[in-house]
C-alpha atoms as a PDB file:
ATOM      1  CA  UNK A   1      85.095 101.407 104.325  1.00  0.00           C
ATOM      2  CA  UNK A   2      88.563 101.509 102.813  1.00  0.00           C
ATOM      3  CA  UNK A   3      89.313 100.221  99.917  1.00  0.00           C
ATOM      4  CA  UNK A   4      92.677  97.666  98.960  1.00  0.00           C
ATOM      5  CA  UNK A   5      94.757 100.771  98.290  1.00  0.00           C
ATOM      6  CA  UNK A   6      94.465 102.266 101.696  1.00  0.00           C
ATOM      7  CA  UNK A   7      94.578  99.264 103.217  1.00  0.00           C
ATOM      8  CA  UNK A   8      98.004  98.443 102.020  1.00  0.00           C
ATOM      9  CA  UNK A   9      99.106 102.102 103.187  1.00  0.00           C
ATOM     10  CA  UNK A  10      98.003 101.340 106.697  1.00  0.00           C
ATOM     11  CA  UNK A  11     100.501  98.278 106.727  1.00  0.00           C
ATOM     12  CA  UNK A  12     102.631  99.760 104.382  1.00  0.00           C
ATOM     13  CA  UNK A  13     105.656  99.993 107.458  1.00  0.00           C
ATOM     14  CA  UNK A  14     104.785  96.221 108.453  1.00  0.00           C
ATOM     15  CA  UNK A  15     104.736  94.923 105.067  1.00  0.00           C
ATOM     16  CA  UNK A  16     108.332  97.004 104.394  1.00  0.00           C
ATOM     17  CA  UNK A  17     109.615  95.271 107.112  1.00  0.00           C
ATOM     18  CA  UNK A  18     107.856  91.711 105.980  1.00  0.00           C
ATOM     19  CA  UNK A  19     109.457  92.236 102.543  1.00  0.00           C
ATOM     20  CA  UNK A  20     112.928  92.901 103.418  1.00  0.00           C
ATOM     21  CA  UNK A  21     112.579  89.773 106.117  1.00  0.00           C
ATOM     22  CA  UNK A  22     111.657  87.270 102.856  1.00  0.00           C
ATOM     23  CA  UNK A  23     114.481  88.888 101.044  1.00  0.00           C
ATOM     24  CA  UNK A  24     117.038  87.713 103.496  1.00  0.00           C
ATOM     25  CA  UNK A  25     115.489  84.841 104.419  1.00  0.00           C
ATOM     26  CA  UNK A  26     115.754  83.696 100.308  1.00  0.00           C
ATOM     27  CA  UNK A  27     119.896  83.852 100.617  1.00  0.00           C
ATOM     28  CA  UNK A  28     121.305  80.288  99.913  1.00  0.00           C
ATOM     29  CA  UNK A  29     124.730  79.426  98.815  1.00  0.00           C
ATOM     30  CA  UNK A  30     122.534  77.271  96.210  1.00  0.00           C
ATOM     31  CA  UNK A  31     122.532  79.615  93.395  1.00  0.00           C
ATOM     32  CA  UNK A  32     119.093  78.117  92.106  1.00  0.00           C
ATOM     33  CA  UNK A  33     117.270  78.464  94.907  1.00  0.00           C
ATOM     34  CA  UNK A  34     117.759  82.084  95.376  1.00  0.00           C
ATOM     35  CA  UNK A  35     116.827  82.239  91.359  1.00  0.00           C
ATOM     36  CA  UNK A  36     113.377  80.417  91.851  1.00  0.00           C
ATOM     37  CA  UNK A  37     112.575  81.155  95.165  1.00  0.00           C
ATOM     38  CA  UNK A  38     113.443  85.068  93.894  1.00  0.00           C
ATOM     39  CA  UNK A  39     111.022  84.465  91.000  1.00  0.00           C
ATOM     40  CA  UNK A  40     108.160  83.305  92.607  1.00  0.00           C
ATOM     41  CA  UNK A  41     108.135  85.645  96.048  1.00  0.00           C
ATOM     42  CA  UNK A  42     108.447  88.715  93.847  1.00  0.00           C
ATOM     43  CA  UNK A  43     106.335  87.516  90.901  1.00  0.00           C
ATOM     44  CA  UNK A  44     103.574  89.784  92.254  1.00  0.00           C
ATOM     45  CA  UNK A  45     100.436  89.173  94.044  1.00  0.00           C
ATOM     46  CA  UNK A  46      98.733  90.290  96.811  1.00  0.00           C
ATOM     47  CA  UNK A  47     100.423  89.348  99.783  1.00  0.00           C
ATOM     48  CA  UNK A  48      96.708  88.879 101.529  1.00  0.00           C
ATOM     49  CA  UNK A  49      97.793  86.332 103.583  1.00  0.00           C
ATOM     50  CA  UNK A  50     101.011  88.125 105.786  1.00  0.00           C
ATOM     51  CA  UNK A  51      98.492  91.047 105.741  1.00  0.00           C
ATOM     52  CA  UNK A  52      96.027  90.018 107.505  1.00  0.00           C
ATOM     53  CA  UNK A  53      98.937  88.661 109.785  1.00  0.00           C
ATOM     54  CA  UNK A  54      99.557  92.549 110.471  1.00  0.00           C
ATOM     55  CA  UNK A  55      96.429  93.871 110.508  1.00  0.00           C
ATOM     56  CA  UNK A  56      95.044  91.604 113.050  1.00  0.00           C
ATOM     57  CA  UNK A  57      97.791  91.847 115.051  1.00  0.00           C
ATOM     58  CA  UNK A  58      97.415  95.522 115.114  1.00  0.00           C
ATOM     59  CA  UNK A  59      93.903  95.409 115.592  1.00  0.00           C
ATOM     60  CA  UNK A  60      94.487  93.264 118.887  1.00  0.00           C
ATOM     61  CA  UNK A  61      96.550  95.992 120.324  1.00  0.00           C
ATOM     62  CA  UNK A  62     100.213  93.867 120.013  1.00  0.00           C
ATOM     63  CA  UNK A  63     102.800  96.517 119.605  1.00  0.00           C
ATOM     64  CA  UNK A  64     106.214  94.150 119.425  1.00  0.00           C
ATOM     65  CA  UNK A  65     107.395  92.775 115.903  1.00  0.00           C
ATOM     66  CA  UNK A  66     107.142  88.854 116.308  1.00  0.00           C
ATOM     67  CA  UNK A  67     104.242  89.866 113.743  1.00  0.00           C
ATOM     68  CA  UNK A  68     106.653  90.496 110.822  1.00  0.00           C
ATOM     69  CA  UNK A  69     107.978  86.899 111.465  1.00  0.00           C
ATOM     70  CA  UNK A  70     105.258  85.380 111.572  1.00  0.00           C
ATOM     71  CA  UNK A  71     103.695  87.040 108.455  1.00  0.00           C
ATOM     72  CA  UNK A  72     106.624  86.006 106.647  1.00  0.00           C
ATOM     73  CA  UNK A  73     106.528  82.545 107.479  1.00  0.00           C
ATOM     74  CA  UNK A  74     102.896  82.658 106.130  1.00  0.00           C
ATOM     75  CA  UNK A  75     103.842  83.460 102.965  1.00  0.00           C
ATOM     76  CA  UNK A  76     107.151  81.118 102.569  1.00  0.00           C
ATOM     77  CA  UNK A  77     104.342  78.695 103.300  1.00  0.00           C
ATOM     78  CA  UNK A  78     102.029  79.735 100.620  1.00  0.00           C
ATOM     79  CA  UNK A  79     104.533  80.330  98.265  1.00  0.00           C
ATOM     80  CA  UNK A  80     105.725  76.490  98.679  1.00  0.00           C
ATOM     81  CA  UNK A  81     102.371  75.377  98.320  1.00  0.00           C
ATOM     82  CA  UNK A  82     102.069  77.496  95.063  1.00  0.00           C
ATOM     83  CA  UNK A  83     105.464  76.114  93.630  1.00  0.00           C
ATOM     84  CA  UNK A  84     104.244  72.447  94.042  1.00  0.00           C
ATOM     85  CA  UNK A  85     100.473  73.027  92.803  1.00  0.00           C
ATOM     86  CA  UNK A  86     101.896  74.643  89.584  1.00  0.00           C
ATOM     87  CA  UNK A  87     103.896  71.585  88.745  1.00  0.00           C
ATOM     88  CA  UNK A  88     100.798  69.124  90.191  1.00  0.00           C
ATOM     89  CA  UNK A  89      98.403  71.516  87.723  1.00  0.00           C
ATOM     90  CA  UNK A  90     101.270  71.075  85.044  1.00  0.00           C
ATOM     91  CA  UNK A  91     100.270  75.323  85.044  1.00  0.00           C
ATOM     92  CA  UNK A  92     101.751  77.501  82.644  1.00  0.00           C
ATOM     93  CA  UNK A  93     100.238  80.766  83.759  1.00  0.00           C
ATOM     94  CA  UNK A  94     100.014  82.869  87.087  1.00  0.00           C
ATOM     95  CA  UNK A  95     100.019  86.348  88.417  1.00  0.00           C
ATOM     96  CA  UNK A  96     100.015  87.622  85.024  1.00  0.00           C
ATOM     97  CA  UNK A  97     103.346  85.824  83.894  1.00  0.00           C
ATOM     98  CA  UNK A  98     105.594  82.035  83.546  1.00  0.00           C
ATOM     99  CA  UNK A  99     105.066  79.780  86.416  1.00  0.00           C
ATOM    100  CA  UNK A 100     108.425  78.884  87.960  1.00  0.00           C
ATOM    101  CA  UNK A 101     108.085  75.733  87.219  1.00  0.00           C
ATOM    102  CA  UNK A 102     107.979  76.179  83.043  1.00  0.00           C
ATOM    103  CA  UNK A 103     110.803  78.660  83.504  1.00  0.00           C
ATOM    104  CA  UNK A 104     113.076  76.687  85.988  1.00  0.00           C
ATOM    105  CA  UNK A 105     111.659  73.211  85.167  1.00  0.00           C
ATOM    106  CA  UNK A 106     109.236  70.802  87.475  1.00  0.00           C
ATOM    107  CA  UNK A 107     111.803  69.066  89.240  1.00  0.00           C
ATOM    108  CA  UNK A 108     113.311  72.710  90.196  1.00  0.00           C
ATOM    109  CA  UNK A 109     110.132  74.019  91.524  1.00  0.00           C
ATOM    110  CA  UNK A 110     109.485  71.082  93.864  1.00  0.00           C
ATOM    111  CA  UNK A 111     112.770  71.140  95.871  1.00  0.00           C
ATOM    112  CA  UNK A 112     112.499  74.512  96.098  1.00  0.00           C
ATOM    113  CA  UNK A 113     109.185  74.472  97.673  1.00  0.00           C
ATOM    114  CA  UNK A 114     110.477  71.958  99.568  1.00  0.00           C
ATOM    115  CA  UNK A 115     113.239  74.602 100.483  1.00  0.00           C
ATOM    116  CA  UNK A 116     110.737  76.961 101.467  1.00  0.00           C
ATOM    117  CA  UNK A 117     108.348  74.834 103.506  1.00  0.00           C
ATOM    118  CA  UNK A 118     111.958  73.987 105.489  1.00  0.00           C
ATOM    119  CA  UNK A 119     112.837  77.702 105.399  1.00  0.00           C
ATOM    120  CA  UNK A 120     109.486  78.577 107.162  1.00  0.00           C
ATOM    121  CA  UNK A 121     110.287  76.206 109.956  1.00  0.00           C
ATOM    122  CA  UNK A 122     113.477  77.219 110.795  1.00  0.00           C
ATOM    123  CA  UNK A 123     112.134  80.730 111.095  1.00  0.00           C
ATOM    124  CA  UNK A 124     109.581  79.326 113.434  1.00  0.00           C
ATOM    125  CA  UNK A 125     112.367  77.782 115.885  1.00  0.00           C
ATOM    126  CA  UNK A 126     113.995  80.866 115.830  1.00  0.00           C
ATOM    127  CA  UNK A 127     110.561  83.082 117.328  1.00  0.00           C
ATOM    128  CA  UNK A 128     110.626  80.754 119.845  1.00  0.00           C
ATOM    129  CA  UNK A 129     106.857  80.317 120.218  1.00  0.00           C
ATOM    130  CA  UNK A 130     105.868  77.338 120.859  1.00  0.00           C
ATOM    131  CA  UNK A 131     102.286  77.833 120.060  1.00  0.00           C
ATOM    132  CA  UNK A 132     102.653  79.453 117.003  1.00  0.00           C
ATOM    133  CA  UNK A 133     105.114  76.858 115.737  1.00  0.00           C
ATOM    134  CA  UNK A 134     101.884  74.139 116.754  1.00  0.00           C
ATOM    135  CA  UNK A 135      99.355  76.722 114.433  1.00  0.00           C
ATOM    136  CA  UNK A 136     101.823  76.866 111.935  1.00  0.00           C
ATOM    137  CA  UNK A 137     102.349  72.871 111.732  1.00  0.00           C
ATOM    138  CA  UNK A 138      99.282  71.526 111.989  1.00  0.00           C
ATOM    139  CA  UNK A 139      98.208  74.096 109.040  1.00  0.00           C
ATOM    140  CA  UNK A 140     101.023  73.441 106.833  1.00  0.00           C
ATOM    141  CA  UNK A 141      99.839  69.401 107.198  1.00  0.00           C
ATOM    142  CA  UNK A 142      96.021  70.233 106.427  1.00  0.00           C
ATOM    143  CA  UNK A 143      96.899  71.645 103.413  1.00  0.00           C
ATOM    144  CA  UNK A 144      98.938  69.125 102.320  1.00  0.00           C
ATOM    145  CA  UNK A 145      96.074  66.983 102.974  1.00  0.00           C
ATOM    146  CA  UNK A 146      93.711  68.795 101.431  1.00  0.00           C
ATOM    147  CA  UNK A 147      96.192  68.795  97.908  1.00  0.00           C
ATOM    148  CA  UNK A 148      95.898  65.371  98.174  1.00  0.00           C
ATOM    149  CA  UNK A 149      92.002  65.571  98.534  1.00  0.00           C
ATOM    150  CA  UNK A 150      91.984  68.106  95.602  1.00  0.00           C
ATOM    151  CA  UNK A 151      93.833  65.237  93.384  1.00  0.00           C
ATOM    152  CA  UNK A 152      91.340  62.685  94.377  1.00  0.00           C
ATOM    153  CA  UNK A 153      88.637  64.834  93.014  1.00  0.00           C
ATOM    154  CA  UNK A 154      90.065  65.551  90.056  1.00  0.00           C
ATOM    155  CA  UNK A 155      87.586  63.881  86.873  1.00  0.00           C
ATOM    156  CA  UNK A 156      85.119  62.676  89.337  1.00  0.00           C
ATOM    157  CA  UNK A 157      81.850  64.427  88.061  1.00  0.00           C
ATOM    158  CA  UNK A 158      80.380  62.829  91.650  1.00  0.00           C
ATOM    159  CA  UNK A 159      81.916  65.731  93.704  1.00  0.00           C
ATOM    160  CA  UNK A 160      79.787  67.124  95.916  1.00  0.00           C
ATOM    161  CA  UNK A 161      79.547  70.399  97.360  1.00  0.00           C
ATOM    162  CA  UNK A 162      80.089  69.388 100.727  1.00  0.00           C
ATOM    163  CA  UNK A 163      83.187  67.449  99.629  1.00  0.00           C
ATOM    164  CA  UNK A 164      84.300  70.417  97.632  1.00  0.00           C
ATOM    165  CA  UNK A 165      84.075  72.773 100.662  1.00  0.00           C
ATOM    166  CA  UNK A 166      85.603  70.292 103.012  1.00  0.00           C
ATOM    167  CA  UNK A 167      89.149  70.939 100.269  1.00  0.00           C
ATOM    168  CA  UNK A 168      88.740  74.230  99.959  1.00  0.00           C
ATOM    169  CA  UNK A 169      89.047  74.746 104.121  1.00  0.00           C
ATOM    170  CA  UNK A 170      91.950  72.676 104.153  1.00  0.00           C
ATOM    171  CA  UNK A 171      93.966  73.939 100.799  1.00  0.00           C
ATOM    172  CA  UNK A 172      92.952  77.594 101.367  1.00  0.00           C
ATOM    173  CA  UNK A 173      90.963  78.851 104.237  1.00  0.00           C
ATOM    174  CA  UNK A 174      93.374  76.711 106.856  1.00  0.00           C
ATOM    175  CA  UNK A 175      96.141  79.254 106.321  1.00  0.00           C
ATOM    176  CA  UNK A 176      94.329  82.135 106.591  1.00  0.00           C
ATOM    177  CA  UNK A 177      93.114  81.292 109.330  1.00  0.00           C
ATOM    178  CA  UNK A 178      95.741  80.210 110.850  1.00  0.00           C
ATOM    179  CA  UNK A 179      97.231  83.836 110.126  1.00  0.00           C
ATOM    180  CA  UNK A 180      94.484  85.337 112.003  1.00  0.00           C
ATOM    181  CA  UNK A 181      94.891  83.423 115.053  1.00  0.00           C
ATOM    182  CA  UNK A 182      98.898  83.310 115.373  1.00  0.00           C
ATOM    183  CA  UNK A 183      97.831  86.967 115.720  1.00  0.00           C
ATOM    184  CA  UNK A 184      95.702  86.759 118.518  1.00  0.00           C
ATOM    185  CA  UNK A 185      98.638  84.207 120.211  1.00  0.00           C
ATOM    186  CA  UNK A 186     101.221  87.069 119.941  1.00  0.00           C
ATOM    187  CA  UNK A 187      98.387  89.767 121.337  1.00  0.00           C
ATOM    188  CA  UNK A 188      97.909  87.313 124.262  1.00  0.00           C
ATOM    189  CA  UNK A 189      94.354  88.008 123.714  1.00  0.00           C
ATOM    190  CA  UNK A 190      91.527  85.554 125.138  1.00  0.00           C
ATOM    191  CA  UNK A 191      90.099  82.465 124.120  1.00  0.00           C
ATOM    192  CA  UNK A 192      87.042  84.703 122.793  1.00  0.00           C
ATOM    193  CA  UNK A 193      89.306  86.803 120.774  1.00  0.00           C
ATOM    194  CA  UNK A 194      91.108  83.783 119.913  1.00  0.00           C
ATOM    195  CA  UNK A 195      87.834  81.889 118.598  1.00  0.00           C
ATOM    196  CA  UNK A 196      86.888  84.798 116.808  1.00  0.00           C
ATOM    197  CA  UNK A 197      90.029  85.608 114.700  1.00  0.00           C
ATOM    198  CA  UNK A 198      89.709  81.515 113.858  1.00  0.00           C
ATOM    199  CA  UNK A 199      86.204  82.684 112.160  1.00  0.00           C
ATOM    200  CA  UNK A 200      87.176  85.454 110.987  1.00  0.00           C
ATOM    201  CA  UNK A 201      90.295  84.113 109.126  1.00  0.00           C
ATOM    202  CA  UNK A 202      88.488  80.978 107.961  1.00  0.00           C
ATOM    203  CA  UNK A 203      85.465  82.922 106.319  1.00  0.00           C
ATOM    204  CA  UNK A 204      87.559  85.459 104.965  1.00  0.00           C
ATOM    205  CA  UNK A 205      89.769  82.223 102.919  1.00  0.00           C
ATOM    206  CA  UNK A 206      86.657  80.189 102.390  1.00  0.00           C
ATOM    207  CA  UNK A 207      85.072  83.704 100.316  1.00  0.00           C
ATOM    208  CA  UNK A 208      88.754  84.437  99.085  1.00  0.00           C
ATOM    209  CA  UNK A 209      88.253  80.648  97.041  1.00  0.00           C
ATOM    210  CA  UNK A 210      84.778  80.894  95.881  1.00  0.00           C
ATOM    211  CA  UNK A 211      85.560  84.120  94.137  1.00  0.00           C
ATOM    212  CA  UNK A 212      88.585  82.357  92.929  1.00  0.00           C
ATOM    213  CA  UNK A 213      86.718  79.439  91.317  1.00  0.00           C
ATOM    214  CA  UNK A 214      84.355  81.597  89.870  1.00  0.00           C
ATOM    215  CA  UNK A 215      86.633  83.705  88.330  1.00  0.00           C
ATOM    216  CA  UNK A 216      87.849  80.782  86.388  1.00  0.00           C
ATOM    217  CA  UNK A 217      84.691  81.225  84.240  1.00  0.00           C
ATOM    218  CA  UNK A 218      84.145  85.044  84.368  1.00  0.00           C
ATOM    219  CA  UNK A 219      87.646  87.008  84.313  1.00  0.00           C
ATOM    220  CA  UNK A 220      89.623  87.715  80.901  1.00  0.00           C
ATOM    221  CA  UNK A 221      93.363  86.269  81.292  1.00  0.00           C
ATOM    222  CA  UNK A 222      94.320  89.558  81.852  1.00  0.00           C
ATOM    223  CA  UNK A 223      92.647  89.917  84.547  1.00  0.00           C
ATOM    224  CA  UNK A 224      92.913  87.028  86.273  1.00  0.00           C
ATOM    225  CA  UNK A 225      96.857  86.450  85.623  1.00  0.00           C
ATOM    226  CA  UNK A 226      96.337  82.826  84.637  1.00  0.00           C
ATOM    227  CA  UNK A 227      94.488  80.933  81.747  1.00  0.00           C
ATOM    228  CA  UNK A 228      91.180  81.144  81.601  1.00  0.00           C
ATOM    229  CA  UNK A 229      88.996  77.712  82.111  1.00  0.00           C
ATOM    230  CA  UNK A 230      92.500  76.412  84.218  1.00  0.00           C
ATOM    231  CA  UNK A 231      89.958  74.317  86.557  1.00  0.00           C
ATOM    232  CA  UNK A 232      88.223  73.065  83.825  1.00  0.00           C
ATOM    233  CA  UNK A 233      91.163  71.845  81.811  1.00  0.00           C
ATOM    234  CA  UNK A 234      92.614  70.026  84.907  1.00  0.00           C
ATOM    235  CA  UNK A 235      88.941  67.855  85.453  1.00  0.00           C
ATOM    236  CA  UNK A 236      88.527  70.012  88.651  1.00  0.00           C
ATOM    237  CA  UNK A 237      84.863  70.197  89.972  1.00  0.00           C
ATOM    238  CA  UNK A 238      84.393  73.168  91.523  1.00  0.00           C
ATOM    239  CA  UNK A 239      81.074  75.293  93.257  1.00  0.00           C
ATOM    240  CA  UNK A 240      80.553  76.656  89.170  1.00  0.00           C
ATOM    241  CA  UNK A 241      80.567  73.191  87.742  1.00  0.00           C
ATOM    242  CA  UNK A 242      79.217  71.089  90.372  1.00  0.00           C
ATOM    243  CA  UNK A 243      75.976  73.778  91.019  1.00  0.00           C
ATOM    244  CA  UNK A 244      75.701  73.780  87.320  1.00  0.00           C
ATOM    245  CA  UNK A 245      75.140  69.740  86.948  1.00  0.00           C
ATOM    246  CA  UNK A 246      72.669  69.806  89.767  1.00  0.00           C
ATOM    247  CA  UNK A 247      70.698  72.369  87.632  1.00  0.00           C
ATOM    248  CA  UNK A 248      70.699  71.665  84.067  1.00  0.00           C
ATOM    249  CA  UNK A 249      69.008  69.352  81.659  1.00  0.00           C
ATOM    250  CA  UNK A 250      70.237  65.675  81.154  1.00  0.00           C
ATOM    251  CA  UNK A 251      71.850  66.950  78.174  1.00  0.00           C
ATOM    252  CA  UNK A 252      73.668  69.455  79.800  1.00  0.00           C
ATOM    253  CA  UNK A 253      74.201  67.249  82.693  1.00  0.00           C
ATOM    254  CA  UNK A 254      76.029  64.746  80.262  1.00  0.00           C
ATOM    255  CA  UNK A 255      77.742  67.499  78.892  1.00  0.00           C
ATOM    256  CA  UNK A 256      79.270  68.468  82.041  1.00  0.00           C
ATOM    257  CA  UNK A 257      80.483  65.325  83.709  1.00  0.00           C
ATOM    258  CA  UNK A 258      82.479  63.996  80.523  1.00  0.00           C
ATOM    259  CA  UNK A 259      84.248  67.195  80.393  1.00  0.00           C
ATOM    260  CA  UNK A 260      85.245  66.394  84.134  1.00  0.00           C
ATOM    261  CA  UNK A 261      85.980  63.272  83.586  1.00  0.00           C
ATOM    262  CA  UNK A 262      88.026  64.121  80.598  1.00  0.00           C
ATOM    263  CA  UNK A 263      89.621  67.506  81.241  1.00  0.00           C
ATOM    264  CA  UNK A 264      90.364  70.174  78.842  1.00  0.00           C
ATOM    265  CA  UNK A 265      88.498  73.095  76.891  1.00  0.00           C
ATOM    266  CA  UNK A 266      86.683  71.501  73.803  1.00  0.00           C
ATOM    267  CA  UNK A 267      83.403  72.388  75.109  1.00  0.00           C
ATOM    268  CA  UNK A 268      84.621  75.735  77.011  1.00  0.00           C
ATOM    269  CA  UNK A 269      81.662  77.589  75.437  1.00  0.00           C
ATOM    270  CA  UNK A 270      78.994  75.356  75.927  1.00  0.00           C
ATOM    271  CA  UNK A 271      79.810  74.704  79.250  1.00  0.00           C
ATOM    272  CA  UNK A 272      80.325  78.483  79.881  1.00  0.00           C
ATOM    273  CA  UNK A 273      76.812  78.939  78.742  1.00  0.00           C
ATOM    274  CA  UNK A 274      75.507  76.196  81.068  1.00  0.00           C
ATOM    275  CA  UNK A 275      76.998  77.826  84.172  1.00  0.00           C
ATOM    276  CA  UNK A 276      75.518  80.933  83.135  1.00  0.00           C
ATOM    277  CA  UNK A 277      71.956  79.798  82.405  1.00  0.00           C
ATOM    278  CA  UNK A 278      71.712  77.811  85.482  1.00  0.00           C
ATOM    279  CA  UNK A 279      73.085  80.851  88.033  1.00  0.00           C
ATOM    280  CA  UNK A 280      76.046  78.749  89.002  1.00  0.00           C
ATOM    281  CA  UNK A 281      78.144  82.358  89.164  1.00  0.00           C
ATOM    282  CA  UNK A 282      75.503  84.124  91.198  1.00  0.00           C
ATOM    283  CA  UNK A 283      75.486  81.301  93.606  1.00  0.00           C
ATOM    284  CA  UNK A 284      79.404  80.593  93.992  1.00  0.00           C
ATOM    285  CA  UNK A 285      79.401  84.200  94.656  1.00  0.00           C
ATOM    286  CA  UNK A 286      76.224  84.500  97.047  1.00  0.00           C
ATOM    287  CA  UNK A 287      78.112  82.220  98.870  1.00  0.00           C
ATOM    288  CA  UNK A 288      81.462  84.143  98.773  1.00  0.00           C
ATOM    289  CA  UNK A 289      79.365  86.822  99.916  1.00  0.00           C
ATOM    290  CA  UNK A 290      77.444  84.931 102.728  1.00  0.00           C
ATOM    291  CA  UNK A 291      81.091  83.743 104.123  1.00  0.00           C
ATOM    292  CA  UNK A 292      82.476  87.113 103.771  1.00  0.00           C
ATOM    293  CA  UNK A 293      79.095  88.630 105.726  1.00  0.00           C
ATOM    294  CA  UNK A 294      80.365  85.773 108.533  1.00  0.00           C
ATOM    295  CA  UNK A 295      83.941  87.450 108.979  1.00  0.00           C
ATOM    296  CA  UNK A 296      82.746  90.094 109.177  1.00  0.00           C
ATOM    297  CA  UNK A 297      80.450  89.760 111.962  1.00  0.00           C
ATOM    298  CA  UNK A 298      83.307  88.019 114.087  1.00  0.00           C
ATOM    299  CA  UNK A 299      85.496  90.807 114.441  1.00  0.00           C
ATOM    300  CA  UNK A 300      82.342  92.757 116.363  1.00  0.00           C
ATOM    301  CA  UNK A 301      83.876  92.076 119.661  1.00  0.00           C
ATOM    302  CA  UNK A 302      87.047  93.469 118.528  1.00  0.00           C
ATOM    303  CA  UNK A 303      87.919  97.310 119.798  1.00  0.00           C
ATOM    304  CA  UNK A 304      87.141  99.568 116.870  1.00  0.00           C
ATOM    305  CA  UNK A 305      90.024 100.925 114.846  1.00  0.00           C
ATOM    306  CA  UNK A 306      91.233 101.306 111.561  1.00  0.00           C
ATOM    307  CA  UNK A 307      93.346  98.174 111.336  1.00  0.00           C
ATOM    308  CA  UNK A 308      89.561  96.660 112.140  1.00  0.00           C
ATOM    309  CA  UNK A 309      87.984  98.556 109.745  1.00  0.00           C
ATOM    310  CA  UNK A 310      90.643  97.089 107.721  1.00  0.00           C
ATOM    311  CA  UNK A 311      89.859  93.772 108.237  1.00  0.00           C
ATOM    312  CA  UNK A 312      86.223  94.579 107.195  1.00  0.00           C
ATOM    313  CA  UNK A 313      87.869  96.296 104.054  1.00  0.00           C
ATOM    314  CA  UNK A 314      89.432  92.964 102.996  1.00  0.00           C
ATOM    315  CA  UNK A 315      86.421  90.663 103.102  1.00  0.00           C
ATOM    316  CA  UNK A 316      84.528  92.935 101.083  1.00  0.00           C
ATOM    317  CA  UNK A 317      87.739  92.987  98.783  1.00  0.00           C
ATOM    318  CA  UNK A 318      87.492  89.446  99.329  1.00  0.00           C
ATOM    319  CA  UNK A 319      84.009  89.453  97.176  1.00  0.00           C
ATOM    320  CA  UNK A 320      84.242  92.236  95.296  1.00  0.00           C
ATOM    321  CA  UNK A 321      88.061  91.779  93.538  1.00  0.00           C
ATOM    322  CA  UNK A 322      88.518  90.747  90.036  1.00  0.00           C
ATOM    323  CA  UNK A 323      92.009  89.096  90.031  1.00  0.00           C
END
């Protein structure tokens, strides 16, 4: 199986091509948003999201470049969304350095993502696919939707994991999976191909999260790129937490839901001991691994190739990463 590295050498042509597209897509005669939207596109990370744009593209056999668009509207989109949860979050921290947002200022980071989100769409009219631009819309609203859900839960210690799963589709696994199909759309594969790039791309995000909200209790800073205990801080029950309060003592239990309801890192210890004790890590991640397992299995009625052995190579990344 390959690993990240050779995955990113496979698409290393698209993703040249999906870089220099964002580049001249970030030109404004608004000197500030080239400034912030420069700082946040090239502030690092992993670019999953446009990749698996490419790779499943490739892996369906499409051979045109509407795929480079399409990736790159993916990750104006994600990008937005990242500008606007920083300055919900009031974070300080991510990929390792300054959000925009305590560099440029809050009010800065929202327009801009506003800038992007309107960026994205006028890329979309200009593909000229209707379909994609339907994908591409009704994602961008779930996840809005889903924020908003997010900020409901936040301090309620009464979050369930059903609940919890029901934000993470909609603020994370929606895009990915909406990746996965525009790909299929531009391959002009069938509705079984279709169906099963859905799955695949909704698993893959729905893993991609878990790992993410369990990192916030078992990654240094360094690793992870933002503060450690982030979730925590911000009264945000996820999978660790909620798991945890199921299986502790009353003490514990009491323990737990005041620092939800309260927020912040007084406790960060204690609690971290709690979500050890009670296997709340191994189970956030047996369930990364179990959704992972499931996106995998979808792509078995796809031709074999490398860009599918790819695909494989990314949910196990998916699991396995520790940043």
């Amino acid at each position: 199986m390959p690993d990240f590295e050779d995955i990113k050498k496979l698409a290393r042509d698209d993703m040249l091509a999906v870089d220099s597209l964002i580049r001249g897509s970030l030109q404004s005669d608004v000197m500030l948003v080239s400034q912030v939207s420069e700082y946040i596109v090239t502030s690092g990370g992993k670019r999953l999201r446009p990749l698996i744009v490419l790779l499943a593209a490739r892996a369906l056999g499409y051979r045109d470049d509407l795929h480079i668009q399409a990736a790159a509207i993916i990750e104006f989109i994600h990008t937005a969304t990242l500008l606007h949860d920083d300055v919900v979050d009031s974070s300080d921290r991510r990929r390792g350095r300054d959000t925009a947002n305590t560099v440029f200022g809050n009010q800065a980071s929202v327009l801009v993502g506003d800038f992007l989100y309107s960026r994205a769409f006028q890329m979309m009219v200009k593909m000229g696919r209707m379909r994609v631009m339907q994908i591409l819309a009704d994602a961008t609203n779930t996840i809005a939707a889903g924020e908003v859900m997010q900020l409901m839960n936040v301090h309620d210690p009464d979050v369930t994991e059903a609940t919890y799963r029901k934000v993470i589709y909609r603020k994370t696994a929606r895009l990915f999976e909406a990746g996965a199909q525009i790909a299929a759309v531009l391959a002009e594969r069938d509705g079984n191909d279709e169906s099963a790039m859905i799955s695949y791309g909704q698993n893959l995000g729905t893993a991609f999260q878990l790992i993410d909200d369990a990192l916030d209790y078992n990654a240094s800073p360094e690793e992870l790129g933002k503060n450690l205990g982030d979730d925590l801080a911000e009264g945000k029950p996820t999978l660790p937490l909620i798991y945890a309060m199921e299986n502790c003592s009353g003490s514990e239990r009491k323990m737990l839901r005041a620092a939800i309801e309260k927020g912040g890192l007084d406790r960060l210890a204690d609690i971290h001991s709690v979500i050890e004790s009670t296997g709340a890590l191994k189970y956030t991640t047996a369930r990364a691994q179990e959704a992972a397992d499931m996106a995998i299995a979808t792509l078995s009625s796809i031709p074999e190739s490398e860009y599918k052995q790819a695909m494989i190579g990314i949910a196990d990344f998916a699991v396995r990463r520790r940043s």
